[in-house]
Protein backbone atom coordinates (compact mmCIF):
# COMPACT_ATOMS: atom_id res chain seq x y z
CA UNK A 1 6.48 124.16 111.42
CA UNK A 2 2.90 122.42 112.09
CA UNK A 3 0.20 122.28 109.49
CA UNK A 4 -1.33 125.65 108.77
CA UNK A 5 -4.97 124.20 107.95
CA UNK A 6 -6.40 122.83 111.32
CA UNK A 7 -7.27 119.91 111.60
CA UNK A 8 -10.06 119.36 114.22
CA UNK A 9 -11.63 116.15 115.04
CA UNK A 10 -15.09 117.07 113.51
CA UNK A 11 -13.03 117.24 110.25
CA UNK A 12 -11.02 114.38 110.39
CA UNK A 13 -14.63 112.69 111.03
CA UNK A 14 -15.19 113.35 107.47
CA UNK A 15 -12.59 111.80 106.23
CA UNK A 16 -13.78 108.73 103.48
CA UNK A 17 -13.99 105.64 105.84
CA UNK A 18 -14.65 103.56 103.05
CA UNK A 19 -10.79 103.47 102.57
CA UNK A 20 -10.38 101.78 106.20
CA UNK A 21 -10.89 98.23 105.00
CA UNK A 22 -8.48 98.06 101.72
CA UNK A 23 -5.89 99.93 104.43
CA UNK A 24 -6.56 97.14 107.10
CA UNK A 25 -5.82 94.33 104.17
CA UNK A 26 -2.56 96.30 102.91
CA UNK A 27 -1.29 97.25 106.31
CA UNK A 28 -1.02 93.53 107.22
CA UNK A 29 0.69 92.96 104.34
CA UNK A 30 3.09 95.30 104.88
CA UNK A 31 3.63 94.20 108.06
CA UNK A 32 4.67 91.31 106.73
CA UNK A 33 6.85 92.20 104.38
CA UNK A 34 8.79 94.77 107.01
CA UNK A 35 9.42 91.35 109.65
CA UNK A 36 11.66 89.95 106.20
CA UNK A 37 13.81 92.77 106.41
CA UNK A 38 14.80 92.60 109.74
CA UNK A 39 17.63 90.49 109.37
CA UNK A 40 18.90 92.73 106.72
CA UNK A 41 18.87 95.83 109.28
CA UNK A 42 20.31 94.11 111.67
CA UNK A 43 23.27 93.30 109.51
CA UNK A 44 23.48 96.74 108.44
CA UNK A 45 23.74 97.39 111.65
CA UNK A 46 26.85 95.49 112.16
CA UNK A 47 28.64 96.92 109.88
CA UNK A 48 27.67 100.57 111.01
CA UNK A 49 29.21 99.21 113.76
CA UNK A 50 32.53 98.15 112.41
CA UNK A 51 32.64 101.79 110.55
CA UNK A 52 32.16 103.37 113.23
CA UNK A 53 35.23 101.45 115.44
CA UNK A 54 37.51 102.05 111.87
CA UNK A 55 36.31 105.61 112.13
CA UNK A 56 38.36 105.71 115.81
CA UNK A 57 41.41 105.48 114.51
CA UNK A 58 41.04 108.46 111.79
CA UNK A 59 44.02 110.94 111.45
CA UNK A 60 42.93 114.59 111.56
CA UNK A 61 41.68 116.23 107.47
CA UNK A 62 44.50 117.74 106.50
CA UNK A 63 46.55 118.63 103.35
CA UNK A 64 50.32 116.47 103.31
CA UNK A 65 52.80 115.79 100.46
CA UNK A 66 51.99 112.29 99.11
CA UNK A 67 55.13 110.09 99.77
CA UNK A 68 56.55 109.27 102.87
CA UNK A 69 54.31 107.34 104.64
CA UNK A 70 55.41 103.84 104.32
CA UNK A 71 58.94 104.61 104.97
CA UNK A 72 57.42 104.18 108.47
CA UNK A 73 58.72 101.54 110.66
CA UNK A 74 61.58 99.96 107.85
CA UNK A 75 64.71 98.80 108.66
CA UNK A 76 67.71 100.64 108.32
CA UNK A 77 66.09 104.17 107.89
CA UNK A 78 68.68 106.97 107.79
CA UNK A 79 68.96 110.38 109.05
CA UNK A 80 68.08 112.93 105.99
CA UNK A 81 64.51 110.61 105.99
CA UNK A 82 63.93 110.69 109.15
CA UNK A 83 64.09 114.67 108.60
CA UNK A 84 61.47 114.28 105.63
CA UNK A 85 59.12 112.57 107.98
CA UNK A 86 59.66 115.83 111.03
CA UNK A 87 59.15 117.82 107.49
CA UNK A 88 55.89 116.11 106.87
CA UNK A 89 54.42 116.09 110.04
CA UNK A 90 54.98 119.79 110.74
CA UNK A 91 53.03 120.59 107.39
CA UNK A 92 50.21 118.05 108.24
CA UNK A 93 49.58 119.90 111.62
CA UNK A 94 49.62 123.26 109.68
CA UNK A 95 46.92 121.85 107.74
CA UNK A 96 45.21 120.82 110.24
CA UNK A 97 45.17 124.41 111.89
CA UNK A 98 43.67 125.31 108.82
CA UNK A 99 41.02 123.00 108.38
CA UNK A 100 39.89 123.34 111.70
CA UNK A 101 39.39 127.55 111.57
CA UNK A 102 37.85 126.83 108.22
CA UNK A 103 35.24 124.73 110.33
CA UNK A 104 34.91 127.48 112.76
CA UNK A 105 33.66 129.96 110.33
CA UNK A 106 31.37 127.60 108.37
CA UNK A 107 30.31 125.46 111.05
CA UNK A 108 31.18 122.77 108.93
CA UNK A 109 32.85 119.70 109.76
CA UNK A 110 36.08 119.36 107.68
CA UNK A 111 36.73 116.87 105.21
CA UNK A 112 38.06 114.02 104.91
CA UNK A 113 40.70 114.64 102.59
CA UNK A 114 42.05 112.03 99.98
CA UNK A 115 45.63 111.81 101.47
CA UNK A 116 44.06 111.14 104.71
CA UNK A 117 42.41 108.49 104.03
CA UNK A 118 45.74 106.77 102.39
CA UNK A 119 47.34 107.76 105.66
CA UNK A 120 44.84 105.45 107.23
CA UNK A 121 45.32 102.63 104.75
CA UNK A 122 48.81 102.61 105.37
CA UNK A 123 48.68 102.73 108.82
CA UNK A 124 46.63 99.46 108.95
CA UNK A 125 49.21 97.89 106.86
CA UNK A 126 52.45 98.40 108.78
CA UNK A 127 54.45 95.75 110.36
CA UNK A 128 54.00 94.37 113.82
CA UNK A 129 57.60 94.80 114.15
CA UNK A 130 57.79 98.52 114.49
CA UNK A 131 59.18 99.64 117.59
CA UNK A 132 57.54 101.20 120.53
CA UNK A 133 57.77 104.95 119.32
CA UNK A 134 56.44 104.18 116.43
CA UNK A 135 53.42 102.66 118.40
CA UNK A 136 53.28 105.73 120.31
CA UNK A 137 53.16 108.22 117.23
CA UNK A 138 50.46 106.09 115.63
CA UNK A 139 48.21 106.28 118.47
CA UNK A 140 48.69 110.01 118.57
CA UNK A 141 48.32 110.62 115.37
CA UNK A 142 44.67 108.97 115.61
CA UNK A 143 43.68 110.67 118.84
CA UNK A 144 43.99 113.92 116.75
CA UNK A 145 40.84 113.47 114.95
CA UNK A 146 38.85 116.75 114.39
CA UNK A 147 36.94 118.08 117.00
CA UNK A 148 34.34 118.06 114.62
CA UNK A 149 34.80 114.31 114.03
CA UNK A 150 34.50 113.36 117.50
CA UNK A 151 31.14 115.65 117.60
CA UNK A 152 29.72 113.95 114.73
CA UNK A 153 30.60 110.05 116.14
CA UNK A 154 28.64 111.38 119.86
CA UNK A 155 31.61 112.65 121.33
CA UNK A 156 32.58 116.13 122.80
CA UNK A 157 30.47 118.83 121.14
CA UNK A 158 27.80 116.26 119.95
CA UNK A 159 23.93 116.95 120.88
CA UNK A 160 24.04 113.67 122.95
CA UNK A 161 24.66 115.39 126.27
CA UNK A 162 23.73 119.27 125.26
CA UNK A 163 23.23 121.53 122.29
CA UNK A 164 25.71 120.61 119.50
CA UNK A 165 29.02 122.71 119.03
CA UNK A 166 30.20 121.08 116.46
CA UNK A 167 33.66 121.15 117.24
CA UNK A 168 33.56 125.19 117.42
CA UNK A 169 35.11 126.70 120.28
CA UNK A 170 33.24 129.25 122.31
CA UNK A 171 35.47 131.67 120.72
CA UNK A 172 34.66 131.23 117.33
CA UNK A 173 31.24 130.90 117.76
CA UNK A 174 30.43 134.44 119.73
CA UNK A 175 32.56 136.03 116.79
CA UNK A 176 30.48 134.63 114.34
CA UNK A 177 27.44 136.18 116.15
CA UNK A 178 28.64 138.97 116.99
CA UNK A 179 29.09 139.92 112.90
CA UNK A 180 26.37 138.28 112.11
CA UNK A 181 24.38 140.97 114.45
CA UNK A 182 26.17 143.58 113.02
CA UNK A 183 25.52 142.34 109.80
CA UNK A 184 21.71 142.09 110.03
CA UNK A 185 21.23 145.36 112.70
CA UNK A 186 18.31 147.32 111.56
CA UNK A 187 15.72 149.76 113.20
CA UNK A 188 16.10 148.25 116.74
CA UNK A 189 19.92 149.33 116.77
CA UNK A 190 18.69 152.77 117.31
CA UNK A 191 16.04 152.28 119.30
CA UNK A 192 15.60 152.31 123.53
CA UNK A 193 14.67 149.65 125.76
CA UNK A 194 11.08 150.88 126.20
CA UNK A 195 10.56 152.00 122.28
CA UNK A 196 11.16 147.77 122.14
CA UNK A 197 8.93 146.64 124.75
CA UNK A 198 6.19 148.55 123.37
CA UNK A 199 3.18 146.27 122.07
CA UNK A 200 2.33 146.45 117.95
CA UNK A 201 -0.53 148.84 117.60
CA UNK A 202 -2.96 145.72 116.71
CA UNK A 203 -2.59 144.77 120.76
CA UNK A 204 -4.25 148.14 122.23
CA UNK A 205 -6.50 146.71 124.49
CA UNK A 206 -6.24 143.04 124.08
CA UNK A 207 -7.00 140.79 126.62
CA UNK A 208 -4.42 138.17 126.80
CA UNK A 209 -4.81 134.60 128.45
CA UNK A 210 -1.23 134.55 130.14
CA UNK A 211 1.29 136.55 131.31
CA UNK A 212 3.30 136.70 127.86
CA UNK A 213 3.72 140.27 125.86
CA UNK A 214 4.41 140.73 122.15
CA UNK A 215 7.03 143.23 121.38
CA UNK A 216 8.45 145.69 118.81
CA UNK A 217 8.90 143.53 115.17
CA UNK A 218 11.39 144.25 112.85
CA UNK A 219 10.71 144.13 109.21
CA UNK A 220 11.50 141.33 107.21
CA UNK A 221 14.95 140.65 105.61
CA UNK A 222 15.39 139.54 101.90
CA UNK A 223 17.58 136.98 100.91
CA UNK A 224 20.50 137.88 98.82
CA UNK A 225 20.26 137.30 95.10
CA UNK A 226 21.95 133.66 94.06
CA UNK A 227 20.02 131.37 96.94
CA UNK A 228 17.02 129.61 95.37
CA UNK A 229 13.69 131.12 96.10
CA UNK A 230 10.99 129.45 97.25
CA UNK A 231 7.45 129.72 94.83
CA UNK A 232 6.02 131.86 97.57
CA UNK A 233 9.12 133.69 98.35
CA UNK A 234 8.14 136.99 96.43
CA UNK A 235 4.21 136.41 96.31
CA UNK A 236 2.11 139.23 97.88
CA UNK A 237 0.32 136.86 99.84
CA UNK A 238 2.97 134.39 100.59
CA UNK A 239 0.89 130.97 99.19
CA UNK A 240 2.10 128.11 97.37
CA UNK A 241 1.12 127.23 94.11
CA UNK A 242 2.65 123.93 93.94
CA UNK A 243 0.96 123.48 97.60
CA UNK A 244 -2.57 124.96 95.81
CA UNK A 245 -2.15 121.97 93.45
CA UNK A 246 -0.77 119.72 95.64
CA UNK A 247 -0.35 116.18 96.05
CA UNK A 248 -3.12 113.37 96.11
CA UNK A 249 -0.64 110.60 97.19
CA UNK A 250 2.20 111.11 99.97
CA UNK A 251 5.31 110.40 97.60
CA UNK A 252 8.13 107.96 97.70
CA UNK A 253 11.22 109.92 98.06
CA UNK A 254 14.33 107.36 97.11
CA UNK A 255 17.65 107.72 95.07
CA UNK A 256 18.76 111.13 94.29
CA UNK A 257 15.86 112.95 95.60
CA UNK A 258 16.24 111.06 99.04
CA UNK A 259 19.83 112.18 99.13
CA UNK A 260 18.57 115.83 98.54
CA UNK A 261 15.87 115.70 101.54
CA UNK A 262 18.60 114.17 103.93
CA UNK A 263 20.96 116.94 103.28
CA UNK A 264 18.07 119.43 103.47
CA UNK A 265 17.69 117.82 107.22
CA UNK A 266 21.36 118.23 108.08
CA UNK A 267 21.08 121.56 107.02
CA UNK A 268 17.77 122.19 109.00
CA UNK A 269 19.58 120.15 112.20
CA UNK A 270 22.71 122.58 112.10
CA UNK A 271 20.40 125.95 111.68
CA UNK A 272 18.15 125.11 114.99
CA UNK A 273 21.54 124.02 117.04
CA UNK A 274 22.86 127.40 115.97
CA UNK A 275 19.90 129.08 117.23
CA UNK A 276 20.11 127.10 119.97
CA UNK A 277 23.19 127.60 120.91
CA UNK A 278 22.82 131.60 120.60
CA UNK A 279 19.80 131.68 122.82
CA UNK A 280 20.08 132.63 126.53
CA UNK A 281 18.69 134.89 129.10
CA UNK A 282 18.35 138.59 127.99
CA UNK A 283 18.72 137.99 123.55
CA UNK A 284 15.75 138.41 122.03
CA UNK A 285 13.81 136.56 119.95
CA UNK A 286 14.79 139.41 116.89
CA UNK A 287 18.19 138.54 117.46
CA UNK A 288 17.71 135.29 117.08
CA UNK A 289 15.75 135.15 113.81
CA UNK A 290 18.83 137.39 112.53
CA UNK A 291 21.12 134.27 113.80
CA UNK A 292 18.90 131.85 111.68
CA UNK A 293 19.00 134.12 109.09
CA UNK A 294 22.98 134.83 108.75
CA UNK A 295 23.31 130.77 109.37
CA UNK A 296 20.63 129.95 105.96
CA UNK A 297 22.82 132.97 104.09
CA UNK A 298 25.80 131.14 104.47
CA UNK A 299 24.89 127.48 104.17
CA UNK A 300 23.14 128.84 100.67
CA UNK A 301 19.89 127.96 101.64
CA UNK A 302 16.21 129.79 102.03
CA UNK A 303 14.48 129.75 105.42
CA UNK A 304 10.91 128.13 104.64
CA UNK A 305 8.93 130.71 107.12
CA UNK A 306 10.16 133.69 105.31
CA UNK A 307 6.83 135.04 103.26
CA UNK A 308 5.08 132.05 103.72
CA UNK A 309 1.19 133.27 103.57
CA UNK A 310 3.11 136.43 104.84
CA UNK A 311 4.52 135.23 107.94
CA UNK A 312 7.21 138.01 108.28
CA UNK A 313 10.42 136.10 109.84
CA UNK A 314 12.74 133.30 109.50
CA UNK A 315 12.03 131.09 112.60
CA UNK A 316 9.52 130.67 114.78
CA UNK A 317 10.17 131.66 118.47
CA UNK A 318 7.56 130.42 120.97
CA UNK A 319 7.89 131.08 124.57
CA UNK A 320 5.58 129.81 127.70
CA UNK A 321 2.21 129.58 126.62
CA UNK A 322 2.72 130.01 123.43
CA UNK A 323 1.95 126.61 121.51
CA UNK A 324 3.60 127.84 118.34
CA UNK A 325 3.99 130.20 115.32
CA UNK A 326 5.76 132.84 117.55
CA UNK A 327 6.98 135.69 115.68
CA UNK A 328 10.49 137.00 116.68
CA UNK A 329 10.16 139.96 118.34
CA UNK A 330 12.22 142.42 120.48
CA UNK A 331 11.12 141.06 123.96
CA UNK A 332 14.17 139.73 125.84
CA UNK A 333 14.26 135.98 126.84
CA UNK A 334 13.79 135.61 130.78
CA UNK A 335 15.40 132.75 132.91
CA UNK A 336 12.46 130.52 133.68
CA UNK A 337 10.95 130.65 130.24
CA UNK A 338 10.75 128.10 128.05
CA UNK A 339 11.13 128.73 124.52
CA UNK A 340 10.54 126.66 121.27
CA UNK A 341 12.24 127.26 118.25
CA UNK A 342 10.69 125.88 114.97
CA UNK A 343 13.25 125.85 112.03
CA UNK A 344 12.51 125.24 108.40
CA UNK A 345 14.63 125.11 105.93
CA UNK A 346 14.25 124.96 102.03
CA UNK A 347 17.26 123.56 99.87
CA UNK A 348 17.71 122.59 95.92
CA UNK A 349 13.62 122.58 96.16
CA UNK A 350 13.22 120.42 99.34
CA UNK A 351 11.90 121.50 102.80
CA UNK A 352 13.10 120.02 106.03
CA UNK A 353 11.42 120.73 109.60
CA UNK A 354 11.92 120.72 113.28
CA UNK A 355 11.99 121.92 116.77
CA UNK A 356 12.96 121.58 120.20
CA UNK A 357 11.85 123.27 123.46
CA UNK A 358 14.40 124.41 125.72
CA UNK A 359 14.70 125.67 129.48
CA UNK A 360 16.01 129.05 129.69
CA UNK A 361 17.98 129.19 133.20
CA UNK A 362 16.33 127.10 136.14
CA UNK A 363 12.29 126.08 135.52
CA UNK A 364 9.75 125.77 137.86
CA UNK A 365 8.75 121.84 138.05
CA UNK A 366 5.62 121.79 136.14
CA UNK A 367 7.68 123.28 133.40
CA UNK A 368 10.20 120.20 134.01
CA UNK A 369 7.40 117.94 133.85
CA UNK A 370 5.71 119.63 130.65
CA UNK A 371 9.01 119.27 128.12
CA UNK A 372 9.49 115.61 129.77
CA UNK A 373 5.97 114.83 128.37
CA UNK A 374 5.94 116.71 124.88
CA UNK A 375 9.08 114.70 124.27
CA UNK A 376 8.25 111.73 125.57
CA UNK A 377 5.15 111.88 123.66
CA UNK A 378 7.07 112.42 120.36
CA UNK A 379 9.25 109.49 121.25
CA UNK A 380 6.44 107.10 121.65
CA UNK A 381 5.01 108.06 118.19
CA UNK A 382 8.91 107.54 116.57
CA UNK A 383 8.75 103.86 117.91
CA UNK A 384 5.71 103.08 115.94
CA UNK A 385 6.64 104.26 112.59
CA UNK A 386 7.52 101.47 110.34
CA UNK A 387 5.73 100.00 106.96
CA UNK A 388 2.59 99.01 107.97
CA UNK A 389 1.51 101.04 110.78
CA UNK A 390 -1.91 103.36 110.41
CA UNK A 391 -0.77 107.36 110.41
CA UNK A 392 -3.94 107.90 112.96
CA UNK A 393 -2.13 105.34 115.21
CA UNK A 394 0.18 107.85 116.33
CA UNK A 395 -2.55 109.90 118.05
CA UNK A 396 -3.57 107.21 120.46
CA UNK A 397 0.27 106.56 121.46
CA UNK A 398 0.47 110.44 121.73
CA UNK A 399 -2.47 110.50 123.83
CA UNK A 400 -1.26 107.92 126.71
CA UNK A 401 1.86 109.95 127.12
CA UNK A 402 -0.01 113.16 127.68
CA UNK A 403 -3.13 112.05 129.97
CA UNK A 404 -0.44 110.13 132.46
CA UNK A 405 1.19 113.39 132.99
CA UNK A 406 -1.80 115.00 133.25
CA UNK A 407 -1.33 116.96 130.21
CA UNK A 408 -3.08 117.85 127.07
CA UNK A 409 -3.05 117.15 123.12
CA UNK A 410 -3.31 120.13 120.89
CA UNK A 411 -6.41 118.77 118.42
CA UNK A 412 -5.65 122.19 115.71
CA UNK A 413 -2.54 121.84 113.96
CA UNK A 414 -1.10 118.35 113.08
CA UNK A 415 2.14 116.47 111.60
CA UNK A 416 2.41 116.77 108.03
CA UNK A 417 4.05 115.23 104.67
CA UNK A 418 7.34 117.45 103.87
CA UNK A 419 10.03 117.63 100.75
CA UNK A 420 9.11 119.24 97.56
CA UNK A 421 6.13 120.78 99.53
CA UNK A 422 6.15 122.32 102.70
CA UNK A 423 2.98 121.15 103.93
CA UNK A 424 1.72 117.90 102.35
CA UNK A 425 0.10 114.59 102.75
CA UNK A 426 -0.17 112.88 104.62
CA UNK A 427 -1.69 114.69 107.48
CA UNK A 428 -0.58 113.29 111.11
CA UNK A 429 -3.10 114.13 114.01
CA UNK A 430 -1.96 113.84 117.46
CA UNK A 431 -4.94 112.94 119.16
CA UNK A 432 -6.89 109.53 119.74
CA UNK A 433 -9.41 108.33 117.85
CA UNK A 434 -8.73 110.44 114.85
CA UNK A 435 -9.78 109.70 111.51
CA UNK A 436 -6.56 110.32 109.19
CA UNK A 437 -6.34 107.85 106.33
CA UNK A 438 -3.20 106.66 104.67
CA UNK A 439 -0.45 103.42 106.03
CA UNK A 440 3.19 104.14 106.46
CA UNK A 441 5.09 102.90 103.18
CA UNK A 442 8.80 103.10 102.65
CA UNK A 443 9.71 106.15 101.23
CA UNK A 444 7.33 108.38 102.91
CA UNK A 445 8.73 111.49 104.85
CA UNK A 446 6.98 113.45 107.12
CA UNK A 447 6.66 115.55 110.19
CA UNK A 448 5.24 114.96 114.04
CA UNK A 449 5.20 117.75 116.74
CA UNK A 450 2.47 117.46 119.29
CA UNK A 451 1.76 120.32 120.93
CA UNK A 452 1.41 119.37 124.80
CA UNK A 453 -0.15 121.70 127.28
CA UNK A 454 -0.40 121.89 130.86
CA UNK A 455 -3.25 120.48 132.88
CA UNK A 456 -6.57 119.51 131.15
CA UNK A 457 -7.23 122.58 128.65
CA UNK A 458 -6.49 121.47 124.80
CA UNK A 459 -7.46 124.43 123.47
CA UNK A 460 -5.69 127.62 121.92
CA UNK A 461 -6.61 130.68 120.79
CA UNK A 462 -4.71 133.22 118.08
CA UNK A 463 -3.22 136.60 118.90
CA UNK A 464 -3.97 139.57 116.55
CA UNK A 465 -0.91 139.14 114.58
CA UNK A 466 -2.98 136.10 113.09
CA UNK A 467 -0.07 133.75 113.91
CA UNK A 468 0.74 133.69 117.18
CA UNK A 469 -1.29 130.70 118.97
CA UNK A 470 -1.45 130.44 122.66
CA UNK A 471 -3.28 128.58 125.01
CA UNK A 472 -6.73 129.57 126.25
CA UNK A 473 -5.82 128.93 130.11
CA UNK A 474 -2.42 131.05 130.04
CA UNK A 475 -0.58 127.85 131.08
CA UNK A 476 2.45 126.58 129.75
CA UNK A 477 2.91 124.61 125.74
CA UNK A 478 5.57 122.81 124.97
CA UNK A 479 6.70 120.45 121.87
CA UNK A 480 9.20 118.53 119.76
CA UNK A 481 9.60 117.79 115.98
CA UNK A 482 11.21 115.45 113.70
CA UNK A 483 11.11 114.77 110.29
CA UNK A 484 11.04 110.54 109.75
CA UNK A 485 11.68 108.85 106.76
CA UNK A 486 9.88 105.06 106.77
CA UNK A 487 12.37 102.77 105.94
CA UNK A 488 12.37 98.91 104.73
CA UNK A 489 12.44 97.87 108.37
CA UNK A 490 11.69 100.47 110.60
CA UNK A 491 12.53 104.38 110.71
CA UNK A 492 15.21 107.13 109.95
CA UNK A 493 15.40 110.26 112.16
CA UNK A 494 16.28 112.34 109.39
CA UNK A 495 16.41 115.68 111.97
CA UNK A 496 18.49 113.28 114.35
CA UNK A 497 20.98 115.67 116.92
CA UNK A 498 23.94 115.19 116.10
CA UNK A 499 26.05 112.11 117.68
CA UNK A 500 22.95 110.09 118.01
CA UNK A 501 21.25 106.91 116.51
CA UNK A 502 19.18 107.54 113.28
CA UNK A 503 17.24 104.51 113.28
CA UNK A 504 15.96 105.82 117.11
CA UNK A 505 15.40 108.82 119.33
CA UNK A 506 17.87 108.91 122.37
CA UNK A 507 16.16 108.94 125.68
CA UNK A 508 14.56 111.61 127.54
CA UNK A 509 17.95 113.69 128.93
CA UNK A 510 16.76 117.44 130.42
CA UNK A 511 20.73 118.41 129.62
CA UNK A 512 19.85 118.17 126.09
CA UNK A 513 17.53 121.45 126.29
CA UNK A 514 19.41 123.38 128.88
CA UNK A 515 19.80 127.30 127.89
């Protein structure tokens, strides 16, 4: 979710440029200070490494009878203990059935339980004289890692190559949505096709820029009681106090607070793959905000849209030329749309945000070229962000991305400080020459999205629903979000998909976004 209060260029003009010089002095020094810790992140980086080759060789989370294990591969073993090991195995697969429909209704990965991980230790520790079945069980027995696993190490089910499954099968996951629907039906389950497609009352006569119509929207769900409430959950008109007060410095998040915003993220990541995963030609973008509401529900958690200055749903869904704020409504999604999907997510009183734009079905070219560019623009920012660097330096790298492709930057809304507020500083414009003020510092945690349009035309224009922002020209928007923490030596992806580098965004790959 972008910035609420524009942020035009005439404003950031008026920013205090007094504060430039002191920056200049303490970016340098910075700087500095970041080019000492590179040796210690490429050592971390090693042993990530070596984790992540121990990790291989994993047995599958599930619940065994301690014991038995190192009677493996002794001399001499008789027959009533050779039974107790059959025994043991049949149990540990049972458990493993277990564990692995427990991950298919949570969407959770399983485990790693306590016996497995002795398992492991003993397994390193056998004899090079076992035999060659015993060779052959052992490598079994670590090929049966979780499905889950394997997704979350940037195998099969991972968002490396496609939307993240997680490890759930196909199965699983329509039956989930399908009670999740059924759970959260409401007015539209009784209502026809056209009663739907018909326009909000506040439309009558509007003259929109594109081809794109609102439709029928379903009042807002409340969250059940137990799941923490936001401050501006229950207000009448949806604002913040703590954001009314808010913050004068962008804060250092580390220790246990840090902890709290990167499993706020993982949260936020799992809700939009969800979503993701959900959306396809003919759902609509009601059903959808029902999915991201039945996935927050479950996980415990309070969908930061909900209320917020009154917006009425729990996702934003923004299709074609809509640049963003979208409200989920009961129009069907059409192959050749594109569609963005904006998830927030508020957890033990931190916010986490992002979105992706995906191709519904086969896209025209200029649609092709559009999500290349609002991605590649975001990736050019995520290379600069490290202690030192000047937040308005973002804009310019933004900028060269979207003028080469003969796009344009969105100059209204802007990146944004996130955690214990929703919106705060610092404030991250995505144009050139901007005036923002602040340096990157470890610690700090924030948002960028730029908003990319087709062809020359930056500007945008609201609907009546006072939320909805397209573009003035009717052509296309698209655009990607992150939430980066500045680390010691660089950056951490904390929205990273699934399977993929934190310290980096993977390259441009179309399959990633395909619907």
């Amino acid at each position: 979710a972008c910035d609420l209060e524009p942020v035009h260029a005439e404003v950031m003009a008026k920013e205090d440029e007094a504060l430039e010089e002191g920056e200049e002095e303490e970016a340098a020094a910075t700087s500095a200070a970041a080019k000492k810790k590179n040796k210690k992140k490429k050592k971390a980086g090693a042993g990530a490494a070596e984790a992540e080759e121990a990790e291989e060789g994993e047995a599958p989370a599930a619940k065994a009878d301690e014991g038995d294990d190192d009677e493996e591969g002794q001399d001499g073993a008789e027959t009533g203990e050779a039974k107790k090991k059959k025994n043991k195995k049949k149990k540990k697969a049972a458990g493993a059935a277990v564990d692995a429909a427990e991950a298919e209704a949570t969407f959770q990965p399983p485990p790693r339980t306590a016996e497995e991980a002795q398992e492991e230790e003993d397994d390193d520790g056998e004899e090079d004289g076992q035999d060659g079945a015993a060779k052959k069980k052992k490598k079994k027995r670590g090929a049966k890692k979780s499905a889950a696993a394997r997704a979350a190490s940037g195998g099969a089910g991972s968002g490396v190559d496609g939307v993240a499954t997680y490890g759930i099968s196909d199965e699983a996951f329509d039956a989930w949505c399908k009670k999740a629907l059924e759970d959260t039906a409401g007015q539209t389950a009784n209502m026809t096709p056209e009663e739907m497609r018909k326009p909000p009352k506040e439309f009558w006569g509007y003259k929109y820029t594109g081809d794109l119509r609102p439709a029928y929207v379903s009042k807002q769900m409340k969250m059940p009681d137990g799941i923490a409430l936001t401050d501006y959950a229950l207000d009448p008109d949806g604002a913040s106090a703590s954001e009314r007060v808010g913050q004068k410095e962008v804060p250092v998040l580390e220790g246990e607070k840090l902890e709290t915003m990167r499993q706020a993220c993982k949260y936020g990541r799992e809700v939009l793959d969800i979503a993701a995963r959900f959306m396809r030609p003919g759902v609509t973008g009601d059903e959808i905000d029902r999915i991201v509401y039945q996935a927050c529900v479950d996980r415990q958690i309070y969908p930061s849209p909900m209320n917020y200055y009154r917006f009425p749903k729990s996702v934003c869904v923004s299709a074609n030329e809509v640049i963003c704020h979208g409200i989920p409504d009961a129009r069907p999604i059409e192959e050749g749309d594109i569609v963005n999907l904006d998830v927030s997510i508020y957890y033990k009183g931190f916010h986490s945000d992002l979105n992706e734009t995906y191709f519904i079905g086969e896209c025209d070219e200029d649609s092709q070229r559009l999500i290349r560019t609002a991605y590649s623009a975001l990736y050019a920012a995520a290379e600069m962000i490290r202690p030192g660097t000047f937040y308005r330096d973002l804009g310019n790298a933004i900028s060269v991305e979207a003028n080469k492709n003969n796009c344009a930057v969105v100059t209204t809304y802007c990146g944004h400080g996130v955690g214990e507020l929703f919106h705060g500083p610092p404030k991250v414009p995505h144009y050139r020459k901007n005036k923002a003020v602040g340096i990157m510092k470890p610690g700090h945690v924030f948002t960028v999205e730029p908003m990319i349009n087709l062809g020359s035309n930056s500007g945008d224009k609201t609907w009546p629903d006072n939320w909805t922002a397209v573009t003035r020209d009717g052509k296309r928007s698209a655009q990607f979000e992150h939430t980066f923490l500045v680390t010691e030596s660089g950056v951490e992806v904390l929205t990273a998909r699934l399977g993929t580098n934190p310290t980096m965004m993977p390259e441009y790959n179309p399959a990633m976004f395909q619907r």
